[in-house]
PDB file of N, CA and C in Angstrom:
ATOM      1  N   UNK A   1      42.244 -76.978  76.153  1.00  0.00           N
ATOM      2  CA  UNK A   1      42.096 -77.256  74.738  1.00  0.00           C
ATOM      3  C   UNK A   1      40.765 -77.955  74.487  1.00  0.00           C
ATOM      4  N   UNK A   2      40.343 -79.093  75.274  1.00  0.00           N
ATOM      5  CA  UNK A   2      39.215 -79.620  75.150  1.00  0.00           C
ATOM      6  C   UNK A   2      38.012 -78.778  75.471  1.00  0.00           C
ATOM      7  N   UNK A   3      37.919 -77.808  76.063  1.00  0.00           N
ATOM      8  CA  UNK A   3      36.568 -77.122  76.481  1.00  0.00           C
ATOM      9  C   UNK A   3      36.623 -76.056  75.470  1.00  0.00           C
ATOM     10  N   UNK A   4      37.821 -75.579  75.202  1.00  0.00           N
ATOM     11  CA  UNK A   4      37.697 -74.708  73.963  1.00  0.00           C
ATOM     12  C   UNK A   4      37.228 -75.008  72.308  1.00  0.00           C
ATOM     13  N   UNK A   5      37.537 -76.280  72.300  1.00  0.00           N
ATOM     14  CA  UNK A   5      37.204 -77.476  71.129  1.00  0.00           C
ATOM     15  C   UNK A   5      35.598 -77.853  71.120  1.00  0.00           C
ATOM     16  N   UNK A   6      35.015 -77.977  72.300  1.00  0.00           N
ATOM     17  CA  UNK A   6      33.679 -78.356  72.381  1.00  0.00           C
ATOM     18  C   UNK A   6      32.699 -77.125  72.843  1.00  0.00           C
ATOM     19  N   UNK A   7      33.037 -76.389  73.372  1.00  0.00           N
ATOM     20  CA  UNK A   7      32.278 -75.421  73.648  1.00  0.00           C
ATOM     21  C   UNK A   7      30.827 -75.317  75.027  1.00  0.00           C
ATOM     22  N   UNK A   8      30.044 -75.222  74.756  1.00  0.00           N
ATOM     23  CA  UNK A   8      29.249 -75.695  75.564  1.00  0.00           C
ATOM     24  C   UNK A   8      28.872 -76.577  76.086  1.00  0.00           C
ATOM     25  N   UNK A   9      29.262 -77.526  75.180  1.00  0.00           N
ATOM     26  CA  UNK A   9      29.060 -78.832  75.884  1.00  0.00           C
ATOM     27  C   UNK A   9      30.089 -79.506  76.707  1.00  0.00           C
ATOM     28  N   UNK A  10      31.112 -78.782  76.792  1.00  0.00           N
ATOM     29  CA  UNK A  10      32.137 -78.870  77.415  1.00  0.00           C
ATOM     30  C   UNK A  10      31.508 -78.359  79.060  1.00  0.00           C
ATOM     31  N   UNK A  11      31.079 -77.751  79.340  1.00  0.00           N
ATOM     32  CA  UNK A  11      30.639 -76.962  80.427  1.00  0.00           C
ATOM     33  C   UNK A  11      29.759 -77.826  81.446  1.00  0.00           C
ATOM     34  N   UNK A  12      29.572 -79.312  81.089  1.00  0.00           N
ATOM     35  CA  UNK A  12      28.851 -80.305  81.434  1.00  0.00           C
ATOM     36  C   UNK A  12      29.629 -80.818  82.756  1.00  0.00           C
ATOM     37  N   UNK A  13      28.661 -81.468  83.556  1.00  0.00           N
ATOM     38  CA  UNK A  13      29.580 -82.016  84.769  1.00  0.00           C
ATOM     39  C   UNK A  13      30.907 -82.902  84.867  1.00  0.00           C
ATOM     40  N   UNK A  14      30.417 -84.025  83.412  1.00  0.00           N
ATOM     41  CA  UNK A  14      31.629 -84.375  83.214  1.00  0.00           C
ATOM     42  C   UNK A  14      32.445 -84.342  81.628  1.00  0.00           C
ATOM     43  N   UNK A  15      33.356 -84.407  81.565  1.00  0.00           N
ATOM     44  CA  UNK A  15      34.267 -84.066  79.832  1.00  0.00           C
ATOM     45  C   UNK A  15      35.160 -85.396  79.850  1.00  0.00           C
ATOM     46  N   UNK A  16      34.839 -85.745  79.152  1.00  0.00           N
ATOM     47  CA  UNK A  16      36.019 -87.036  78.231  1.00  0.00           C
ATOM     48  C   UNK A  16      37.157 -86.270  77.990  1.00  0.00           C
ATOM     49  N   UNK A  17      38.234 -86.690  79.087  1.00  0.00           N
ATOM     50  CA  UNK A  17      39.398 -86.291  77.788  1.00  0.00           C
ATOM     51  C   UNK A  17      40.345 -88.017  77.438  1.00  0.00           C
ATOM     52  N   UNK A  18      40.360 -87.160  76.051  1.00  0.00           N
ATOM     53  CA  UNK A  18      41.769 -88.168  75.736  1.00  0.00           C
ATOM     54  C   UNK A  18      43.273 -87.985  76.092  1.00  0.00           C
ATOM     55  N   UNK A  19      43.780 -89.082  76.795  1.00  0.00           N
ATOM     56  CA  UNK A  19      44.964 -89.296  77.358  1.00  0.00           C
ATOM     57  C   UNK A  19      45.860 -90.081  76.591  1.00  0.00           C
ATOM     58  N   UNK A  20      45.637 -90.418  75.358  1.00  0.00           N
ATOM     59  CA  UNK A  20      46.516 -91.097  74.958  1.00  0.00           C
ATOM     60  C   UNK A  20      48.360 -90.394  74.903  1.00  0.00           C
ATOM     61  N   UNK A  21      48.910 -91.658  74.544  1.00  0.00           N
ATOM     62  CA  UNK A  21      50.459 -90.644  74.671  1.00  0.00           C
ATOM     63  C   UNK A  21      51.293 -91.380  73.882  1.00  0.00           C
ATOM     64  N   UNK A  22      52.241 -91.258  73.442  1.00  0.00           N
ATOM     65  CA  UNK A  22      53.220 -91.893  72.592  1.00  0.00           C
ATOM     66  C   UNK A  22      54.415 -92.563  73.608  1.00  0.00           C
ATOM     67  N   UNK A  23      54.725 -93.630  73.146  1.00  0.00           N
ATOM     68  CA  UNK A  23      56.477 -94.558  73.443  1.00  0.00           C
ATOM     69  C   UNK A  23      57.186 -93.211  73.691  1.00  0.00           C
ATOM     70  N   UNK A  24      58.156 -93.536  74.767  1.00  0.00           N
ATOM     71  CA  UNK A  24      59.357 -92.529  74.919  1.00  0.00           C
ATOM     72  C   UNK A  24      60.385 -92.997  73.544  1.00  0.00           C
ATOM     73  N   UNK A  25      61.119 -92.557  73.477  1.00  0.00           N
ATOM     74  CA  UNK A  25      61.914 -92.692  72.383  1.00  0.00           C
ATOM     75  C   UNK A  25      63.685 -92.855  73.434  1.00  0.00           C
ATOM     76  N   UNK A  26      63.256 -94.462  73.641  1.00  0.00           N
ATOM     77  CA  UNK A  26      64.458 -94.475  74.609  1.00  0.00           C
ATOM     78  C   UNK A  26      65.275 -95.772  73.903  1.00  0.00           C
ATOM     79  N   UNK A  27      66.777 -95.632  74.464  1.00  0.00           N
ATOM     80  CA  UNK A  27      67.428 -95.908  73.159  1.00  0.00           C
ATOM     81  C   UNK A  27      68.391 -96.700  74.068  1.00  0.00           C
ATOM     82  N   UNK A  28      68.477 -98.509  74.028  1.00  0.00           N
ATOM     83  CA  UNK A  28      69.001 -99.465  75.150  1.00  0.00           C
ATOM     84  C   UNK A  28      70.410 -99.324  74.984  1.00  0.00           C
ATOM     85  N   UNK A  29      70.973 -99.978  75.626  1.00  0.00           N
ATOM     86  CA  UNK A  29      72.335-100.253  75.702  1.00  0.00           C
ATOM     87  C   UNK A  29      73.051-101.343  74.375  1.00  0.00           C
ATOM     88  N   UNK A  30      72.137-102.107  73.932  1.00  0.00           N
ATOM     89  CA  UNK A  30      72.497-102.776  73.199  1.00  0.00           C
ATOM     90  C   UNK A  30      71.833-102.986  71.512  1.00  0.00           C
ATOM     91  N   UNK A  31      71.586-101.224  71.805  1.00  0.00           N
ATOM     92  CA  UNK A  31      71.004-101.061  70.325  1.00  0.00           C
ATOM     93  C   UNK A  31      72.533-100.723  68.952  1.00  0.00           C
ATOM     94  N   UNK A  32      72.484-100.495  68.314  1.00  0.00           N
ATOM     95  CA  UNK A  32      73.866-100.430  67.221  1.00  0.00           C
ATOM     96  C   UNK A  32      74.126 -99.370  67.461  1.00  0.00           C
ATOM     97  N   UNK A  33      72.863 -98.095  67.148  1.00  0.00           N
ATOM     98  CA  UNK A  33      73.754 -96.800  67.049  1.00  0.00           C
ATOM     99  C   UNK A  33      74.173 -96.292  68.398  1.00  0.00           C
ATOM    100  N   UNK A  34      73.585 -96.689  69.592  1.00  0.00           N
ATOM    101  CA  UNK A  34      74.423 -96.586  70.963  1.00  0.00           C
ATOM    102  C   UNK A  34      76.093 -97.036  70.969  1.00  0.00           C
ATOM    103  N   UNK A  35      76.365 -97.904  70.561  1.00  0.00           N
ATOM    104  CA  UNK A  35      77.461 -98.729  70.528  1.00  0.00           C
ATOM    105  C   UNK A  35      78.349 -97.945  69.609  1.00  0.00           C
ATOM    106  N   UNK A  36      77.907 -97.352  68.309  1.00  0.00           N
ATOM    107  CA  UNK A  36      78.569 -96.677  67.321  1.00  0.00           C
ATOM    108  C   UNK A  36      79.169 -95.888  68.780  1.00  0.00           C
ATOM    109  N   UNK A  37      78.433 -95.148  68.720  1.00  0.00           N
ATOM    110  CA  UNK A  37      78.334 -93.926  69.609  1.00  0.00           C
ATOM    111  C   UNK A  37      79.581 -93.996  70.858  1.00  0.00           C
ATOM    112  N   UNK A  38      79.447 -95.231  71.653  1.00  0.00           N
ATOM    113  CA  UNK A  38      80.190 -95.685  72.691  1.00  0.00           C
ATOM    114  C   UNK A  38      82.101 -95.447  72.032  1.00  0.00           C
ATOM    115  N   UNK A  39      82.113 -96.535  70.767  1.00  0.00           N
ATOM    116  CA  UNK A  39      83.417 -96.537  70.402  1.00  0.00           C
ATOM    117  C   UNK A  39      83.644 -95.552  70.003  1.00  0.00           C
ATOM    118  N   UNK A  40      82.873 -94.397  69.273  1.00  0.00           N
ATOM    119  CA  UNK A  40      83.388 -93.104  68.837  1.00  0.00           C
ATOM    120  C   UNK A  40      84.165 -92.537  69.606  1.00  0.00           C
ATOM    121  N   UNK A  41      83.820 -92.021  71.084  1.00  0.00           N
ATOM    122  CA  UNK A  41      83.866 -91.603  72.141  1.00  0.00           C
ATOM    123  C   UNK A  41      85.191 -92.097  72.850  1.00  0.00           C
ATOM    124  N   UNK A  42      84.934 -93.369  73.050  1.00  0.00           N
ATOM    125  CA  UNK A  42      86.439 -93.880  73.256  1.00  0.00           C
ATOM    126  C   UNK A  42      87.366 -93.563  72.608  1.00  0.00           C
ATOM    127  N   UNK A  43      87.190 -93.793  71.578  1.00  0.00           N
ATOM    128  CA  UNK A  43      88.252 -93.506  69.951  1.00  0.00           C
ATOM    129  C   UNK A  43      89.048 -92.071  70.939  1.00  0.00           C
ATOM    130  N   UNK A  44      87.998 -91.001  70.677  1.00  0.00           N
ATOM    131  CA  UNK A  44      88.329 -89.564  70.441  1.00  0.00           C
ATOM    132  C   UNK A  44      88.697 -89.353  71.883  1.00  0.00           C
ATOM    133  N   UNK A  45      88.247 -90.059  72.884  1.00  0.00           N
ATOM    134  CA  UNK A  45      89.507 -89.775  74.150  1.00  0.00           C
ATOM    135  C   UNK A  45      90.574 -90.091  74.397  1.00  0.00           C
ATOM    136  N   UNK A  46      90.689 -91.759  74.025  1.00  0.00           N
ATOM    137  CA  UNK A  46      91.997 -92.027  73.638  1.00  0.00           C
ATOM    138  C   UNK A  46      93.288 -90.960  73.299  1.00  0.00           C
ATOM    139  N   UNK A  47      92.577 -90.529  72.013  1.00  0.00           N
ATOM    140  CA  UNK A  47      93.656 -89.615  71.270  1.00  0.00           C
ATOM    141  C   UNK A  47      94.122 -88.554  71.755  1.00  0.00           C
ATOM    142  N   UNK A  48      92.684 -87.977  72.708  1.00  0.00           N
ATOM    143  CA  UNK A  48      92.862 -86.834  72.923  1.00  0.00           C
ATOM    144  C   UNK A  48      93.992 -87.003  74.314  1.00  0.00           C
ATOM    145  N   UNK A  49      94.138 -88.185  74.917  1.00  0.00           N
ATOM    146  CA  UNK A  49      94.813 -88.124  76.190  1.00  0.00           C
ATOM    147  C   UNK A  49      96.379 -88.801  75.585  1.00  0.00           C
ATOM    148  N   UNK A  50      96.130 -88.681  74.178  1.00  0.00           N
ATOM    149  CA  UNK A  50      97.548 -89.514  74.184  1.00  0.00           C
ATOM    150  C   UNK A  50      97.773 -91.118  74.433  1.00  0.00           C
ATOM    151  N   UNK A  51      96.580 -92.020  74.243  1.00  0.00           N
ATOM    152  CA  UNK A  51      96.783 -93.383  74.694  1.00  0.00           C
ATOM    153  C   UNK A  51      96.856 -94.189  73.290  1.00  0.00           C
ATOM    154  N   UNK A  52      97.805 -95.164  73.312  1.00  0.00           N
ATOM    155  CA  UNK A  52      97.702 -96.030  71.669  1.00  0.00           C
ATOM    156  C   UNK A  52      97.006 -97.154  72.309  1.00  0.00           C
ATOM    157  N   UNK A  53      96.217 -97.154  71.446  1.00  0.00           N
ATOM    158  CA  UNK A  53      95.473 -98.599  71.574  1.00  0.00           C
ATOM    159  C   UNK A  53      95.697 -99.730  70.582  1.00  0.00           C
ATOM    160  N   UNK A  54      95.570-101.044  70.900  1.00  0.00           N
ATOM    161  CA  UNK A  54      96.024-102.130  69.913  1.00  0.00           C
ATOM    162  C   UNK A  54      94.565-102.389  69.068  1.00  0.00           C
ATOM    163  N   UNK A  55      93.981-101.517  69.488  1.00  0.00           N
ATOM    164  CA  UNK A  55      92.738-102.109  68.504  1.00  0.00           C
ATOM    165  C   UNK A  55      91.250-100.656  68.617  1.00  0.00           C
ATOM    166  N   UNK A  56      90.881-100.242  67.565  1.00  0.00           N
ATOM    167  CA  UNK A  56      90.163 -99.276  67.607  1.00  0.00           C
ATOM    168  C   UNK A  56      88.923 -99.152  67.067  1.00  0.00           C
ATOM    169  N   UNK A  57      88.309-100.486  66.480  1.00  0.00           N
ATOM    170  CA  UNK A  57      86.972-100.996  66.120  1.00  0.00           C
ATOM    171  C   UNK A  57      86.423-100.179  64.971  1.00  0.00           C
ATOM    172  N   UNK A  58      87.455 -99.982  64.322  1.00  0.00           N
ATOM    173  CA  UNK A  58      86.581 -98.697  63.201  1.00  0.00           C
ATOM    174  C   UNK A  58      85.964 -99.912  62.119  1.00  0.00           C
ATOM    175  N   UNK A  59      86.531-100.685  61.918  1.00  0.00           N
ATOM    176  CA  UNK A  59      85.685-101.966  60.911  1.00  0.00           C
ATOM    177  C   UNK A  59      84.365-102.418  61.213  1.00  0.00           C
ATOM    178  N   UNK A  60      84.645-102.631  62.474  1.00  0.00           N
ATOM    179  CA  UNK A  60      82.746-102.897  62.875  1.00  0.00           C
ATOM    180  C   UNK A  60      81.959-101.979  63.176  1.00  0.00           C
ATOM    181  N   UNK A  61      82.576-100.448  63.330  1.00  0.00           N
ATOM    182  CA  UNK A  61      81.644 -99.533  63.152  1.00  0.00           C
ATOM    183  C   UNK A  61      81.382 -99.205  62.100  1.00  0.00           C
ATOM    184  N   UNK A  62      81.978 -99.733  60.787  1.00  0.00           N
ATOM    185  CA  UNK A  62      81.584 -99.303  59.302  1.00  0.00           C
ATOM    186  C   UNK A  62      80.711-101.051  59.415  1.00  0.00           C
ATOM    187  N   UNK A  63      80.793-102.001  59.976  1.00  0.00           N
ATOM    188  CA  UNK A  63      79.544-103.018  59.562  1.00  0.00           C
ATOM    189  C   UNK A  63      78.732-103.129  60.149  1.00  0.00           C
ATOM    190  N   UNK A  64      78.389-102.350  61.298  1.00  0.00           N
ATOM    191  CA  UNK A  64      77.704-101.824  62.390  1.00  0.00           C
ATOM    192  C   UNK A  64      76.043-100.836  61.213  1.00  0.00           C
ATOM    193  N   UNK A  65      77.051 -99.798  60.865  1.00  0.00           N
ATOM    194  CA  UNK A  65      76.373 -98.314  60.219  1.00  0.00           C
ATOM    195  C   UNK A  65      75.658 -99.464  58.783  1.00  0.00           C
ATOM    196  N   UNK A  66      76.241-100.249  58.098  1.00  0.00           N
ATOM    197  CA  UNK A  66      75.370-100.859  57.409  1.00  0.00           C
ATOM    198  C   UNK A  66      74.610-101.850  57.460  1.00  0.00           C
ATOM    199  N   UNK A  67      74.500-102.784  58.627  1.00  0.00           N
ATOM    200  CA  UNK A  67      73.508-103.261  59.244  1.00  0.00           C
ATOM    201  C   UNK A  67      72.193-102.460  59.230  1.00  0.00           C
ATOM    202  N   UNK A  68      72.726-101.274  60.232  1.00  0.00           N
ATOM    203  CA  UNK A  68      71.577-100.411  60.477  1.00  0.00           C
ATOM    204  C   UNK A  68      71.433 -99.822  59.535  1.00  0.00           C
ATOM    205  N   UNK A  69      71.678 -99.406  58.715  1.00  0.00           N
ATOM    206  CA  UNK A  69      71.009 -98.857  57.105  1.00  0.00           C
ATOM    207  C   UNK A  69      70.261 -99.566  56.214  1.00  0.00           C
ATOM    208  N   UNK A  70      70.907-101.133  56.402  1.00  0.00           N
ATOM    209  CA  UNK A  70      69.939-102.224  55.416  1.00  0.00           C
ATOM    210  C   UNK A  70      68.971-102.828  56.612  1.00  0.00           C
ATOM    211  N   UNK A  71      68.964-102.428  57.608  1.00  0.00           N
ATOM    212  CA  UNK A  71      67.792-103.246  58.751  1.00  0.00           C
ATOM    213  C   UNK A  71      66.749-103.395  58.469  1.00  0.00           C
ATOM    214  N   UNK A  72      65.713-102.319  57.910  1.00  0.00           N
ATOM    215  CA  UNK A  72      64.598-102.474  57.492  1.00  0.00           C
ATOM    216  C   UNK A  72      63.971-102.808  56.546  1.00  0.00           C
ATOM    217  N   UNK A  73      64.922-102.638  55.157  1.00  0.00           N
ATOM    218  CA  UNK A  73      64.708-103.504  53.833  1.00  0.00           C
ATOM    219  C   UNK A  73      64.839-104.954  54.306  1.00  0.00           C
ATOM    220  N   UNK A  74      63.815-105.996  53.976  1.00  0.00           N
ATOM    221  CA  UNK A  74      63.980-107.548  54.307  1.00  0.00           C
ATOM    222  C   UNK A  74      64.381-108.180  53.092  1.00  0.00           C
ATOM    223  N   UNK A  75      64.526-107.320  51.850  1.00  0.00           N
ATOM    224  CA  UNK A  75      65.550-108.113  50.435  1.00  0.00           C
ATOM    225  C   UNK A  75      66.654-107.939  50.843  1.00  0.00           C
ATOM    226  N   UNK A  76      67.215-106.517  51.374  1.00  0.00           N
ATOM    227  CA  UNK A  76      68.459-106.129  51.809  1.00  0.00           C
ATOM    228  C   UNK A  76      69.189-107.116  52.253  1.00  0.00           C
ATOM    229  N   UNK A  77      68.238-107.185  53.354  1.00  0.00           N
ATOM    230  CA  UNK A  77      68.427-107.870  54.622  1.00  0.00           C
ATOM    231  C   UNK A  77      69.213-109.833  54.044  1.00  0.00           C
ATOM    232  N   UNK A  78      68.379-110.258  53.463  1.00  0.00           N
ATOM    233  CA  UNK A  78      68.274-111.562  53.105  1.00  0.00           C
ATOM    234  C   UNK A  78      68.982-111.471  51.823  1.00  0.00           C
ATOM    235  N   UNK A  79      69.904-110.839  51.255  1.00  0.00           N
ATOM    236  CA  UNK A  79      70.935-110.807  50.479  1.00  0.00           C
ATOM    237  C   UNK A  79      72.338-110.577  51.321  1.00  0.00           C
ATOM    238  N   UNK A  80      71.873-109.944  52.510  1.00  0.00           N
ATOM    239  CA  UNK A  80      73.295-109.942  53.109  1.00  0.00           C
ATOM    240  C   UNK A  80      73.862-111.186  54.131  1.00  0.00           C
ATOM    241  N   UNK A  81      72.688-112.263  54.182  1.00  0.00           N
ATOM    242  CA  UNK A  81      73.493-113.589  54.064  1.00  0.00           C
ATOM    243  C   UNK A  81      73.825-114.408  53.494  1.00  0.00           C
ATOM    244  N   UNK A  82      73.422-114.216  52.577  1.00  0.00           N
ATOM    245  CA  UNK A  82      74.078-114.981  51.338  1.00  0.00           C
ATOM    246  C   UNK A  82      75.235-114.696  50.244  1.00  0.00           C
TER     247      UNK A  82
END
């Protein structure tokens, strides 16, 4: 791409290239929508194997999903402690 971009002058002993690269897009263990993700999963095996559980976290995955929806607004944000 670079010698095709520069042309002749590309043909020189040496060529600059750029290497820059972007962040992986990697996603921790203790980010929200991982966790959504985690109890979903549980949820839907549970059921699927037939197990009752005494507790199934669907409340904090609905205060979970609006955390992360108001995260980046900082009025949002600073209205939802008060």
């Amino acid at each position: 791409m670079s010698v095709s971009l520069h042309g002749d002058l590309a043909q020189e002993g040496a060529v600059n290239i750029d290497t820059t690269f972007h962040e992986k897009n990697i996603t921790y263990p203790t980010d929200s929508k991982l966790t959504i993700k985690i109890i979903n999963r549980l949820n839907k095996l549970a059921k699927a194997h037939g197990f009752q559980q005494r507790r199934t976290y669907v409340k904090e995955v609905k205060s979970l999903r609006l955390s992360i929806r108001h995260y980046q607004n900082v009025k949002k944000r600073m209205l939802e402690k008060y």
